[in-house]
Protein backbone atom coordinates (compact mmCIF):
# COMPACT_ATOMS: atom_id res chain seq x y z
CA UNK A 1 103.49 3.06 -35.36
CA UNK A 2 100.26 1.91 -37.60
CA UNK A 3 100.03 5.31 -38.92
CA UNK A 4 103.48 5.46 -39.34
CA UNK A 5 103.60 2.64 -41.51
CA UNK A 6 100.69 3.60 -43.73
CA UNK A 7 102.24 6.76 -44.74
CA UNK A 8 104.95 5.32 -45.92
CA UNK A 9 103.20 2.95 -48.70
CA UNK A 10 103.63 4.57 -51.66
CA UNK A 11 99.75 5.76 -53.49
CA UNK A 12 99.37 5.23 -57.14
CA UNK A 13 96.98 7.54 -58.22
CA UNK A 14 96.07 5.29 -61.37
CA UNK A 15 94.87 2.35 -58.61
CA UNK A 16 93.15 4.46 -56.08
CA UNK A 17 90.57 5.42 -58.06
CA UNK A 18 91.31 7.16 -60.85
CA UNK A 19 91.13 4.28 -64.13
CA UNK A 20 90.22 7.24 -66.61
CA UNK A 21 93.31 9.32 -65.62
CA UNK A 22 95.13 6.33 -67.03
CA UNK A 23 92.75 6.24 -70.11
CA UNK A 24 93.64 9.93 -70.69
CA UNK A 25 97.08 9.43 -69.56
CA UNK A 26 98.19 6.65 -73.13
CA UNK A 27 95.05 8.03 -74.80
CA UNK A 28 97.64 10.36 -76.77
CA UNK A 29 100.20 7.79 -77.61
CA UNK A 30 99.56 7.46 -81.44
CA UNK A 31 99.46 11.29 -81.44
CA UNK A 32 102.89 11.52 -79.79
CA UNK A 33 104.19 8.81 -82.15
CA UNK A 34 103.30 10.40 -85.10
CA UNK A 35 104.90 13.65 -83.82
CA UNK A 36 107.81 12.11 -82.91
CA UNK A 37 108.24 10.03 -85.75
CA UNK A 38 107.95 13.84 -88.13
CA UNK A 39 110.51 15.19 -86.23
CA UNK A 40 113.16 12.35 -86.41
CA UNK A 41 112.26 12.50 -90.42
CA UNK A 42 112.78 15.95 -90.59
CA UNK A 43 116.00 15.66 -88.45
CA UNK A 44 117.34 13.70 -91.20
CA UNK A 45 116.61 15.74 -94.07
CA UNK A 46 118.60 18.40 -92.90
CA UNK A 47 121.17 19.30 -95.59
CA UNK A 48 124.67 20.48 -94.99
CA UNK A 49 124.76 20.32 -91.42
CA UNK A 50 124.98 16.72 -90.16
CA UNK A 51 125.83 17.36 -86.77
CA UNK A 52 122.97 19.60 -85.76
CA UNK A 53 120.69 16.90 -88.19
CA UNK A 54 121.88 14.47 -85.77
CA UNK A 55 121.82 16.29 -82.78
CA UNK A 56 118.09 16.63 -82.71
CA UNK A 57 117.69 12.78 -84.18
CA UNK A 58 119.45 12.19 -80.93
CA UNK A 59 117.14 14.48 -78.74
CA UNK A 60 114.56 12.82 -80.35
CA UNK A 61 115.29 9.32 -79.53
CA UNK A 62 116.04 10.58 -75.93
CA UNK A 63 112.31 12.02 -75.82
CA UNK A 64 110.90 8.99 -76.93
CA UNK A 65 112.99 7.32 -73.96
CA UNK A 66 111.56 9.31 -71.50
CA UNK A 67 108.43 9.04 -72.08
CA UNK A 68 108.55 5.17 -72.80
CA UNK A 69 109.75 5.43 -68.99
CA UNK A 70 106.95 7.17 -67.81
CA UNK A 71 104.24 4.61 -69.45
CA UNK A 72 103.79 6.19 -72.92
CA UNK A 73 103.83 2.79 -75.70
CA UNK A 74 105.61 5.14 -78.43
């Protein structure tokens, strides 16, 4: 029943162990903000098609979302 229990305890891999994979894991966070941040500019200087300008301005945002849910600070 011990083992049982154990198993079921959820591991995260950043506290058993592995500090630099965290390090490496936000290390690229300006990087990914500056990337981020280029695309949503050039999103918006599309000319003469709005909706696909704002389509990826969307997509963009949504990115930036997902990875603020993951742990990224962008």
């Amino acid at each position: 029943m011990q083992n049982e229990a154990r198993h079921m305890v959820p591991i995260d891999p950043y506290e058993d162990g592995a500090k630099e994979t965290r390090q490496d894991f936000t290390a690229n966070d300006f990087r990914i903000t500056r990337a981020l941040d280029s695309l949503l500019i050039s999103a918006r200087s599309i000319k003469g098609d709005a909706v696909s300008a704002e389509d990826i301005a969307a997509r963009v945002q949504t990115l930036r979302h997902l990875l603020k849910q993951v742990g990224h600070v962008v």
